[in-house]
N, C-alpha and C. Protein backbone atom coordinates (compact mmCIF):
# COMPACT_ATOMS: atom_id res chain seq x y z
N UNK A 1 24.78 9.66 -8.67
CA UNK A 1 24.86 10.64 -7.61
C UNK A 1 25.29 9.93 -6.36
N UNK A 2 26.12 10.55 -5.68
CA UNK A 2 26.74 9.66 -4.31
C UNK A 2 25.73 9.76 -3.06
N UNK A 3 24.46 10.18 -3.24
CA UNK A 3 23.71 9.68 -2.29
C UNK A 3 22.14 8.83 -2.27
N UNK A 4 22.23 9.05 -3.54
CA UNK A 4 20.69 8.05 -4.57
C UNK A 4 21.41 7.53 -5.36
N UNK A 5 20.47 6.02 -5.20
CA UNK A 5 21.80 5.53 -6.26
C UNK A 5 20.83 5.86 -7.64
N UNK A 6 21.94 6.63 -8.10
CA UNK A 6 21.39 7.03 -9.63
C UNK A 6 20.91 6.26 -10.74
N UNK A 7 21.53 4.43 -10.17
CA UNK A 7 21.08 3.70 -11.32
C UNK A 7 19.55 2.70 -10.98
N UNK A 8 18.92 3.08 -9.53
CA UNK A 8 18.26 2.60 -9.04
C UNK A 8 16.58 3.16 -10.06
N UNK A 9 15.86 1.72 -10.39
CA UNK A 9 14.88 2.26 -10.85
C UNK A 9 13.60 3.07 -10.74
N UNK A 10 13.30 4.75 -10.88
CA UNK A 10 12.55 5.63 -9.99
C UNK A 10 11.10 5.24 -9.79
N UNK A 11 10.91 4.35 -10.33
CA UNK A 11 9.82 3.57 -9.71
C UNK A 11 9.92 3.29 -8.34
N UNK A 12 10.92 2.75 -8.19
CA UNK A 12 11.20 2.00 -6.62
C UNK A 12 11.89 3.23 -5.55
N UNK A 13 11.77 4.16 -6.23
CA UNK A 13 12.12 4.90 -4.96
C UNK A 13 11.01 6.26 -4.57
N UNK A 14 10.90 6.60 -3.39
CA UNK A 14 9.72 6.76 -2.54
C UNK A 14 9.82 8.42 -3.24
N UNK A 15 11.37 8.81 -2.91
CA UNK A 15 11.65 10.18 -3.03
C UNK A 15 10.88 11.31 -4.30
N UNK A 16 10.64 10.16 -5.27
CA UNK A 16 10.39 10.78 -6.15
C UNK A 16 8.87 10.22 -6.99
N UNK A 17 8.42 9.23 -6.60
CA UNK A 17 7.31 8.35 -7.09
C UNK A 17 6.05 9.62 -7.50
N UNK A 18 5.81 9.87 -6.57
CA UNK A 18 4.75 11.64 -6.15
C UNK A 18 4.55 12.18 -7.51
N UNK A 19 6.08 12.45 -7.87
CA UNK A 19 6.22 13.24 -9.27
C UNK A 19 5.62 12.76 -10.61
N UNK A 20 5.60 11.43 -10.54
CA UNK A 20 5.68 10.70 -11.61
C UNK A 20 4.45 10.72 -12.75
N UNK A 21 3.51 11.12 -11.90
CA UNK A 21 2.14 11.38 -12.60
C UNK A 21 1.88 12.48 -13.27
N UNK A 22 2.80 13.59 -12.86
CA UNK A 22 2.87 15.06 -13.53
C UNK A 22 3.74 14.35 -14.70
N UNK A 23 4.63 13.36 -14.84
CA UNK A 23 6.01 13.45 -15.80
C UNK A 23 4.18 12.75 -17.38
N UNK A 24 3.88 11.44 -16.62
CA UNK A 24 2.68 10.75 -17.09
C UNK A 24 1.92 11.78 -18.07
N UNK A 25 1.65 13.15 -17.51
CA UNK A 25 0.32 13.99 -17.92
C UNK A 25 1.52 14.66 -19.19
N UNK A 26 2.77 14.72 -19.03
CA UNK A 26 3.54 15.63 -19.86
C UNK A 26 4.19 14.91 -21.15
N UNK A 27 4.35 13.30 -20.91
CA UNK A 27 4.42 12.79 -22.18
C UNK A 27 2.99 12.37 -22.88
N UNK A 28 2.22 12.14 -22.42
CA UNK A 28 0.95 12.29 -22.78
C UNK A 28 1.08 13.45 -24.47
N UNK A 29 1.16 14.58 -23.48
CA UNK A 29 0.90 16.24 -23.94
C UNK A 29 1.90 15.91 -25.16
N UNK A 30 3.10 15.61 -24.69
CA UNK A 30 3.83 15.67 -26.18
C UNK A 30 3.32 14.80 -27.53
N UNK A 31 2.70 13.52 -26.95
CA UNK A 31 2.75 12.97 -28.05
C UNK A 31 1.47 13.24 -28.87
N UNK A 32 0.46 13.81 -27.59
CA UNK A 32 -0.62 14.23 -28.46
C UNK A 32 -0.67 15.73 -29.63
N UNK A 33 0.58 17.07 -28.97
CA UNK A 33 0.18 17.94 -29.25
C UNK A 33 1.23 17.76 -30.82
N UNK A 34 2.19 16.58 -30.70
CA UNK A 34 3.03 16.86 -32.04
C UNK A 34 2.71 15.57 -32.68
N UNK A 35 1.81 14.50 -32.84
CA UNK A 35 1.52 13.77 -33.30
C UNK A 35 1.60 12.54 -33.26
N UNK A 36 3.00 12.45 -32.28
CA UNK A 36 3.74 11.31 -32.43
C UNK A 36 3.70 10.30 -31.63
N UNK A 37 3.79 8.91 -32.01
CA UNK A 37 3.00 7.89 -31.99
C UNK A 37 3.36 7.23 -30.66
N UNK A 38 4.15 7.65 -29.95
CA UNK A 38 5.03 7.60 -28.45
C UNK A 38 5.90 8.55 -28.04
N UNK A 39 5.65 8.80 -26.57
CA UNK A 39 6.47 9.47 -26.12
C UNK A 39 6.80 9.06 -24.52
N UNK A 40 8.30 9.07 -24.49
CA UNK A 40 8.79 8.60 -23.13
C UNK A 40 9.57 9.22 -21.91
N UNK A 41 9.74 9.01 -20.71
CA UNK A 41 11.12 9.19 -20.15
C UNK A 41 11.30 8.44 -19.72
N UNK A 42 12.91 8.18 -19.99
CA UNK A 42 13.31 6.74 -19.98
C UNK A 42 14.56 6.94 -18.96
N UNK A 43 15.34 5.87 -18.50
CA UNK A 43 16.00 5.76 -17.28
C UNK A 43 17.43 5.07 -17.85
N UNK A 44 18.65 5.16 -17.32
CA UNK A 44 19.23 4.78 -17.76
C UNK A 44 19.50 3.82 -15.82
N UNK A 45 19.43 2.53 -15.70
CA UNK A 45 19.39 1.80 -14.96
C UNK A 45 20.31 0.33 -15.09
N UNK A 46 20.53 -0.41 -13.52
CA UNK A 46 21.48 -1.27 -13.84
C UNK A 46 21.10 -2.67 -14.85
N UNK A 47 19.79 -2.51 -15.54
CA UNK A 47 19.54 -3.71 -16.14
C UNK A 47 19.27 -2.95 -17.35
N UNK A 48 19.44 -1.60 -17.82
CA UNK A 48 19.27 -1.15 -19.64
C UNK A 48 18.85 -0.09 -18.84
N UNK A 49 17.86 0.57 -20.10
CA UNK A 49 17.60 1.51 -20.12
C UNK A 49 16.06 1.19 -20.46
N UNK A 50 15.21 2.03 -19.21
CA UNK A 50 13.94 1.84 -18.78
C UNK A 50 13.14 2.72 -18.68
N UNK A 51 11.67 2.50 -19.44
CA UNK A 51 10.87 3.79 -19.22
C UNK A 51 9.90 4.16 -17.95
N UNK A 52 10.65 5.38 -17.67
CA UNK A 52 9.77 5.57 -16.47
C UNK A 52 8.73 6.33 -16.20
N UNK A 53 8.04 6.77 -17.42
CA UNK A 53 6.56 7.10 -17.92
C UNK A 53 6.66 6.71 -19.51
N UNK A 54 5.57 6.30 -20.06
CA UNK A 54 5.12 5.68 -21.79
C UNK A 54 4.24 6.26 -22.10
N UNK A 55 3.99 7.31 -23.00
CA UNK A 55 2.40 7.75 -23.46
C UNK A 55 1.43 6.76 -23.63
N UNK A 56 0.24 6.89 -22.91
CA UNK A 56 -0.75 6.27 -22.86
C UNK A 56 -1.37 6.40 -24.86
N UNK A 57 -1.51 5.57 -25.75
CA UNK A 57 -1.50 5.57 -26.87
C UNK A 57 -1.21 3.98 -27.22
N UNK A 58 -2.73 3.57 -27.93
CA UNK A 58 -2.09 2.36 -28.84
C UNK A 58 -1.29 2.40 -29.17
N UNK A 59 -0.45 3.05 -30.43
CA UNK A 59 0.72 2.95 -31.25
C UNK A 59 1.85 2.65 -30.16
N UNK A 60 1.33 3.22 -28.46
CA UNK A 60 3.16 2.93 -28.38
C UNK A 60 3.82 1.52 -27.70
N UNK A 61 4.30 1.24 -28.28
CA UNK A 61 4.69 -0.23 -27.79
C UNK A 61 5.80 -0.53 -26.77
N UNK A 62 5.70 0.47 -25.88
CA UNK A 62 7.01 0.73 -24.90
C UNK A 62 6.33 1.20 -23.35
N UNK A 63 5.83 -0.22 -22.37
CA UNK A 63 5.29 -0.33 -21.52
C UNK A 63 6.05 0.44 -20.51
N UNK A 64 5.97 1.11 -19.51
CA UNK A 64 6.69 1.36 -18.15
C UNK A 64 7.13 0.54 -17.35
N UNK A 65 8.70 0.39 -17.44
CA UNK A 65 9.52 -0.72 -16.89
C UNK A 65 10.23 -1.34 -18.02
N UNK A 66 9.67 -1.57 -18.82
CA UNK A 66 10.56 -2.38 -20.14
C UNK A 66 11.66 -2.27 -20.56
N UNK A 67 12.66 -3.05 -20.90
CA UNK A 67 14.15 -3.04 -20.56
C UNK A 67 14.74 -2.89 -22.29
N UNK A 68 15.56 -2.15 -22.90
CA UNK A 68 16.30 -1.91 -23.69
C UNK A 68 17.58 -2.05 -23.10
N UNK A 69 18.30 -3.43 -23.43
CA UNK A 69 19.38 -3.42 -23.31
C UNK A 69 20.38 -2.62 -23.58
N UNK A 70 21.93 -2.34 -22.59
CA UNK A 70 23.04 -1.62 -23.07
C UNK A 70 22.98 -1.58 -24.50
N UNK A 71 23.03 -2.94 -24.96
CA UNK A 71 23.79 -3.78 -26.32
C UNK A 71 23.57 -3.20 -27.39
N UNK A 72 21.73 -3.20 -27.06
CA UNK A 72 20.40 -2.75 -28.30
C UNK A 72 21.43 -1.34 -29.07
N UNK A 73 21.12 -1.37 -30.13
CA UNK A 73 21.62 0.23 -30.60
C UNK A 73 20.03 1.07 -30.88
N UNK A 74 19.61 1.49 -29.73
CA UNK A 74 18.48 2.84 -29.71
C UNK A 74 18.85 4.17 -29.72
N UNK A 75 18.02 4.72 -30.34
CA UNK A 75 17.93 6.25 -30.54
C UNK A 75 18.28 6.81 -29.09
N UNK A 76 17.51 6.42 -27.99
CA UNK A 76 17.71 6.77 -26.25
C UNK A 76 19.11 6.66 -26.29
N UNK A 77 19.69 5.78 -26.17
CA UNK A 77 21.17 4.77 -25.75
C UNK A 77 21.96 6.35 -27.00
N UNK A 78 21.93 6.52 -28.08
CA UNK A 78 22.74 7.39 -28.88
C UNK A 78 22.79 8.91 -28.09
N UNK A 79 21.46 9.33 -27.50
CA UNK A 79 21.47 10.49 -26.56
C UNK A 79 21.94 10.39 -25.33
N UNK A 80 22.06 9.39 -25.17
CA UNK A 80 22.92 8.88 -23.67
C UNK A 80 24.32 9.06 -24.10
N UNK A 81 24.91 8.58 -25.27
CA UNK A 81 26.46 8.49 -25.31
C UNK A 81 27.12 9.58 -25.72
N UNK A 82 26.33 10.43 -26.79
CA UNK A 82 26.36 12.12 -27.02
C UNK A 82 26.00 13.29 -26.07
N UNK A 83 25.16 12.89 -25.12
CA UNK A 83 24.97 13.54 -24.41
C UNK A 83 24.20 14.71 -25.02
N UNK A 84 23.81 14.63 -25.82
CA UNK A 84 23.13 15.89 -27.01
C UNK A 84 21.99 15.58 -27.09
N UNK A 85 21.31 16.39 -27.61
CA UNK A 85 19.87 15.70 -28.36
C UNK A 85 19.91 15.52 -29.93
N UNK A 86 19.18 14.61 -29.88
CA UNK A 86 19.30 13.48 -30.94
C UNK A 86 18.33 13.89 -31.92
N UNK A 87 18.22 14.10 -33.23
CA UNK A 87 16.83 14.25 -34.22
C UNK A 87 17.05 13.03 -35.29
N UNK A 88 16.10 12.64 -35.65
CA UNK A 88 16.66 11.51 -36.83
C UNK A 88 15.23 11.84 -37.48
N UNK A 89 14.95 12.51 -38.68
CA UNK A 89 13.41 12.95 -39.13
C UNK A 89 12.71 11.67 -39.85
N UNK A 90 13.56 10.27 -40.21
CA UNK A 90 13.50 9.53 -41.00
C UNK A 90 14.81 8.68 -41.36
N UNK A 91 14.49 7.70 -40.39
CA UNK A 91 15.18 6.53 -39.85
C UNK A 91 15.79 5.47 -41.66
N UNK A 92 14.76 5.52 -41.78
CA UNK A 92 15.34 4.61 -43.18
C UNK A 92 16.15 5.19 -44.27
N UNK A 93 16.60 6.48 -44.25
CA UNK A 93 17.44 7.41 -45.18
C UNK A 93 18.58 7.37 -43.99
N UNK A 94 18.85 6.86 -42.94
CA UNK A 94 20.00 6.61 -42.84
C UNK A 94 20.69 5.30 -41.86
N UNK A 95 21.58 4.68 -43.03
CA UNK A 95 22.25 3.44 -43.11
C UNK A 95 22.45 3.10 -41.22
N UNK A 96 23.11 4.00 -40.82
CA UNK A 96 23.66 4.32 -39.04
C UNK A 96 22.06 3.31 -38.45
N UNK A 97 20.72 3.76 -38.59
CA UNK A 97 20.17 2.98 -37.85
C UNK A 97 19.27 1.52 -38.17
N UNK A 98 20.14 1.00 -39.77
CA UNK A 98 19.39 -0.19 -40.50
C UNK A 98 19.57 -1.43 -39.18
N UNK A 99 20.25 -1.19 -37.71
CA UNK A 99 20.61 -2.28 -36.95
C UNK A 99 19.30 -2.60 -35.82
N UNK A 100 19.01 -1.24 -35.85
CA UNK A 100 17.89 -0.24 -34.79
C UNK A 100 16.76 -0.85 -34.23
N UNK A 101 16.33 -1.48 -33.22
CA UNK A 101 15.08 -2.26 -33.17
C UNK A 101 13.96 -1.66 -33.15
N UNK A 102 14.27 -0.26 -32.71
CA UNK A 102 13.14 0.71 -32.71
C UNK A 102 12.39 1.06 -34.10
N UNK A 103 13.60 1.05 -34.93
CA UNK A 103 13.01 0.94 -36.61
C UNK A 103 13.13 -0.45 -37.02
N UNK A 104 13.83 -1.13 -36.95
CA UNK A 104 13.39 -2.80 -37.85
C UNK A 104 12.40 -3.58 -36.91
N UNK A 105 12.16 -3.28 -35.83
CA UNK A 105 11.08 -4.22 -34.88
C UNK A 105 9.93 -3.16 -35.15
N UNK A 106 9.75 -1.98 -34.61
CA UNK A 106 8.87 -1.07 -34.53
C UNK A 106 8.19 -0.60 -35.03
N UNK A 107 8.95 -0.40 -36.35
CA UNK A 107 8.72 0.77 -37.31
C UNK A 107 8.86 2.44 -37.19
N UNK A 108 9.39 2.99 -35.86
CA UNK A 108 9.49 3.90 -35.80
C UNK A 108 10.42 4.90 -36.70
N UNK A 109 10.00 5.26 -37.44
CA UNK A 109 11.10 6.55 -38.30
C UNK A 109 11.52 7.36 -37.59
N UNK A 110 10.84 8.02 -36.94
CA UNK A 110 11.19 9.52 -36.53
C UNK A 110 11.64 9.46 -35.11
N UNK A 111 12.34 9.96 -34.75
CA UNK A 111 12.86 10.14 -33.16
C UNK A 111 13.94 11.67 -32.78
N UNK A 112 12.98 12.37 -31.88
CA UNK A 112 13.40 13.41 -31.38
C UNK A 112 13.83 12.81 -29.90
N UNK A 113 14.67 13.38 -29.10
CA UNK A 113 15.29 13.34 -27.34
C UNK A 113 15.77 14.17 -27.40
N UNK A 114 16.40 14.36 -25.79
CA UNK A 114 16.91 14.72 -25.64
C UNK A 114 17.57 14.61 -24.30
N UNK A 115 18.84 14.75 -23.66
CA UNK A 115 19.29 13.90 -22.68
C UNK A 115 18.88 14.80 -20.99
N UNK A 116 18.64 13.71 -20.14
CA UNK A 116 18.41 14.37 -19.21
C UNK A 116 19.40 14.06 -18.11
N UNK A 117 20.05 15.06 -17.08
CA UNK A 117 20.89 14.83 -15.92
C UNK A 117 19.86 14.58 -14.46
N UNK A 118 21.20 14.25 -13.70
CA UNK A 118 20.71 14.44 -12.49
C UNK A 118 21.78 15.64 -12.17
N UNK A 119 21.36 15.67 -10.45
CA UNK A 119 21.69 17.26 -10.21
C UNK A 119 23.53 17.18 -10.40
N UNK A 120 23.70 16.16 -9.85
CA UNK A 120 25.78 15.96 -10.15
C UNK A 120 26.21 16.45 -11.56
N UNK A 121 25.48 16.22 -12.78
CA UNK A 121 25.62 16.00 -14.18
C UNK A 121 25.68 14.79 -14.46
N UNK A 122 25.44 13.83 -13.66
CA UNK A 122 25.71 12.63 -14.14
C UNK A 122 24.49 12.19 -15.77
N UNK A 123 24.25 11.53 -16.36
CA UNK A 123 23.08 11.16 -17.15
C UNK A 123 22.58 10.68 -16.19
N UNK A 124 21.02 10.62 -16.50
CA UNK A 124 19.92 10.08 -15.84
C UNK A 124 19.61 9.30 -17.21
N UNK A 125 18.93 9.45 -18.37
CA UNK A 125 18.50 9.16 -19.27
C UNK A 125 17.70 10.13 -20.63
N UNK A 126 16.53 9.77 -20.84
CA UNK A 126 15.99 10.83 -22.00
C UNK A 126 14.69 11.17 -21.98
N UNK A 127 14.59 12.34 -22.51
CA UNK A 127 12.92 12.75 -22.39
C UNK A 127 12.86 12.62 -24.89
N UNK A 128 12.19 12.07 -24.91
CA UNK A 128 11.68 11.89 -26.32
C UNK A 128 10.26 11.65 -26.88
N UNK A 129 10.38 11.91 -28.36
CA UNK A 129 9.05 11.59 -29.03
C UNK A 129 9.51 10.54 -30.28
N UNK A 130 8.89 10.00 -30.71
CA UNK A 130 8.81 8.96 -31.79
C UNK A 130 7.68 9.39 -32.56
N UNK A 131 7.76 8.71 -33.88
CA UNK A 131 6.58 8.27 -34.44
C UNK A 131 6.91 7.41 -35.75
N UNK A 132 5.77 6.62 -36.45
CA UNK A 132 6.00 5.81 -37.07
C UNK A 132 5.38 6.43 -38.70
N UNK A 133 5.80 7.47 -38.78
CA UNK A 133 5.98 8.57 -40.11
C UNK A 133 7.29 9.60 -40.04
N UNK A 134 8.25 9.71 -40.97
CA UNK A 134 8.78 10.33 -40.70
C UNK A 134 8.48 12.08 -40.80
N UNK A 135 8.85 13.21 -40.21
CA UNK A 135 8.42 14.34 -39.83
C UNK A 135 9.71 15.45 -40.15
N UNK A 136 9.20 16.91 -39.63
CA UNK A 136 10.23 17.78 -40.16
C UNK A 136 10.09 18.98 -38.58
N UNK A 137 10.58 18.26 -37.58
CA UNK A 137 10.25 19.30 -36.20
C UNK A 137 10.77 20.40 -36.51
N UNK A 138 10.62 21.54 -35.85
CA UNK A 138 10.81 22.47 -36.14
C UNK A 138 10.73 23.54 -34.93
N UNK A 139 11.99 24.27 -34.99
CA UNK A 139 12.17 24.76 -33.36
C UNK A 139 11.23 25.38 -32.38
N UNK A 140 10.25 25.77 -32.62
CA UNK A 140 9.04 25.50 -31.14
C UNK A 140 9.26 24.32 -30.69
N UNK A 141 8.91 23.08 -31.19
CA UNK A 141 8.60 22.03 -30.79
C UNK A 141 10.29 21.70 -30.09
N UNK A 142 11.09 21.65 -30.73
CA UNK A 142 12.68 21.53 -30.06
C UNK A 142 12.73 22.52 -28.76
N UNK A 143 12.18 23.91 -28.77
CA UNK A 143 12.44 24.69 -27.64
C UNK A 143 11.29 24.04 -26.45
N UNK A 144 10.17 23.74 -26.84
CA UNK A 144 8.88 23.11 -25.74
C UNK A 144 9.75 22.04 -25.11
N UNK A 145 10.16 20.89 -26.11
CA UNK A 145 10.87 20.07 -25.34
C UNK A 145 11.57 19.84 -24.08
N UNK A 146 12.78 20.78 -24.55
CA UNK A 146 13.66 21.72 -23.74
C UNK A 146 13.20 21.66 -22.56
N UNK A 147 12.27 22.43 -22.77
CA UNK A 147 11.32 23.42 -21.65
C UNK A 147 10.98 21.75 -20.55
N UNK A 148 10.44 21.15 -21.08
CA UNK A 148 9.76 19.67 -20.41
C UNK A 148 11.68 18.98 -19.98
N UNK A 149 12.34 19.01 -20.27
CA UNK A 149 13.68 18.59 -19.84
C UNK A 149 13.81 19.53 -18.56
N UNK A 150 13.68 20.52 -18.68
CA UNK A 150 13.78 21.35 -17.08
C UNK A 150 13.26 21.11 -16.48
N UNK A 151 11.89 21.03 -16.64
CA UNK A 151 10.76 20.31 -15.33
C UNK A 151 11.24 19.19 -14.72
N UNK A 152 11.43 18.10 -15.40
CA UNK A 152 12.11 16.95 -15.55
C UNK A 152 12.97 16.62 -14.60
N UNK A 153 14.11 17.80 -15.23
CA UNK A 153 15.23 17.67 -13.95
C UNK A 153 14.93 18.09 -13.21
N UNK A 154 14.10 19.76 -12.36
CA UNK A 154 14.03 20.20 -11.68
C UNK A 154 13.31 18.85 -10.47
N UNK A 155 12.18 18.05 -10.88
CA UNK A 155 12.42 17.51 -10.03
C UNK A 155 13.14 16.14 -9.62
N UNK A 156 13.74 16.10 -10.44
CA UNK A 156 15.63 15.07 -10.06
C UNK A 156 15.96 15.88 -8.65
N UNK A 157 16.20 17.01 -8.93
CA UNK A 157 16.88 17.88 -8.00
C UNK A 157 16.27 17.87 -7.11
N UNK A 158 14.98 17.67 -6.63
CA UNK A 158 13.65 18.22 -5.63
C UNK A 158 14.15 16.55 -4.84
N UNK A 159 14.09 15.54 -5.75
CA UNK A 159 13.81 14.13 -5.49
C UNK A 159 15.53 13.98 -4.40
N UNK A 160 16.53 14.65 -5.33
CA UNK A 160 18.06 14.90 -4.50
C UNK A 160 18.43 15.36 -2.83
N UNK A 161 17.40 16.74 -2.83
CA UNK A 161 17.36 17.30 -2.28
C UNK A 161 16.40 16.31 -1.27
N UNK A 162 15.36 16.01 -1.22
CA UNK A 162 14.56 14.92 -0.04
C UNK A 162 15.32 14.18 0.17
N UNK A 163 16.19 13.41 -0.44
CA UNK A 163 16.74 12.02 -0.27
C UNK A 163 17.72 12.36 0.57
N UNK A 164 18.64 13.52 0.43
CA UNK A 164 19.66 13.99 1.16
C UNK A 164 19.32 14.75 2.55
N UNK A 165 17.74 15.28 2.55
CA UNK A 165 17.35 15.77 3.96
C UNK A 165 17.03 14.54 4.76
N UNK A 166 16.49 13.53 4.40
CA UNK A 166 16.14 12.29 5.29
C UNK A 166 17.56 11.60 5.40
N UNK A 167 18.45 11.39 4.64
CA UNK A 167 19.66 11.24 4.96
C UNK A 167 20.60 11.92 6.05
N UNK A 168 20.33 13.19 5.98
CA UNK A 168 20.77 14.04 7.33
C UNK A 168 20.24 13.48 8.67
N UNK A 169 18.63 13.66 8.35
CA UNK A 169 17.76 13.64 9.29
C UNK A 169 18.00 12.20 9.91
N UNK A 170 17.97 10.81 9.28
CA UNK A 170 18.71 9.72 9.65
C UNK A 170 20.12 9.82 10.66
N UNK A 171 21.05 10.73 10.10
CA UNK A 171 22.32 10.31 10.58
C UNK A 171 22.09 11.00 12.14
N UNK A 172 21.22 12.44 12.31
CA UNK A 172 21.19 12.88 12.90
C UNK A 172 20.55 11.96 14.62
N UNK A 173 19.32 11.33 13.91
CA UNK A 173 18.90 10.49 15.01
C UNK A 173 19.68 9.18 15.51
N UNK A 174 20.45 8.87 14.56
CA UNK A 174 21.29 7.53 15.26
C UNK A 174 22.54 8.60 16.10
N UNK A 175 22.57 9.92 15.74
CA UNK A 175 23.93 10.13 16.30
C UNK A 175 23.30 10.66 17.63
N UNK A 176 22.33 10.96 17.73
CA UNK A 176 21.53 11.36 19.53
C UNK A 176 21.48 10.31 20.15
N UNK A 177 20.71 9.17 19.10
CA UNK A 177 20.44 7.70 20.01
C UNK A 177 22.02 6.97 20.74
N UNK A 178 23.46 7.44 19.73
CA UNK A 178 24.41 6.65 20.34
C UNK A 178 24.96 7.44 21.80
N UNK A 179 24.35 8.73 21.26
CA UNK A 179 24.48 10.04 22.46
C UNK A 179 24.10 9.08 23.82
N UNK A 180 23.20 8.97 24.04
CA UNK A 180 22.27 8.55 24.76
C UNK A 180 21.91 7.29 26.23
């Protein structure tokens, strides 16, 4: 986005930090209400791709901040380049992710996302669930998702919208002070 830098990590920025605990309470919710053994939103940033809430859950092994390289071939990184959402019900029936660290480090089989924007369209990154059984989702759970991708963005947009009023509000006071 040409006035946040979009690849900046939302940890570090003020505009939107506030939010972050509602995003916290909502991957929580997913991974508890569909089983699955992690659930994230993840960032697509200038050092990989980074989670910027992790379901609180032993099983998940994907701290907040932790870096998945460009390089890595992840389930996230495949919803990033499709721009789609991604289902894979059972990772080891297909050959495409025998490279996958999420399944040969992890063990994760299963991986639902789905991609999230900022307000430009640019990608931001992914809202997803994992687990380390493979599963058979089934469209409630695909439409709830959804539903948590709007929230999501809506406040991208909220976070857009502040960043660009203090940006006004900035230009506005240096342009009185040169007044002056």
């Amino acid at each position: 986005m040409g006035l946040i830098h979009s690849r900046t990590f939302l940890r570090e920025r003020h505009e939107i930090v506030d939010r972050l605990s509602k995003w916290q309470v909502l991957v929580n919710l997913v991974a508890k209400t569909f089983g699955g053994s992690a659930s994230l939103v993840c960032q697509i940033t200038e050092s990989g791709i980074r989670p910027v809430v992790s379901s609180d859950q032993e099983s998940n092994p994907f701290p907040i901040g932790a870096t998945f390289p460009f390089e890595a071939h992840t389930f996230c990184k495949e919803v990033i380049v499709k721009q789609e959402p991604v289902y894979v019900p059972n990772a080891p029936e297909y050959p495409y992710w025998e490279e996958s660290p999420v399944w040969t480090e992890h063990g994760f089989r299963t991986y639902y996302g789905v991609p999230l924007f900022w307000p430009d369209g640019q990608a931001f990154g992914t809202i997803c669930v994992m687990d380390l059984v493979s599963t058979e989702y089934e469209e409630p759970f695909i439409h709830w998702l959804t539903c948590f991708r709007d929230l999501v963005e809506a406040d991208l947009i909220s976070a857009a919208q502040f960043y660009i009023g203090g940006t006004i509000f900035e230009q506005i006071r240096i342009s009185r002070w040169r007044q002056s």
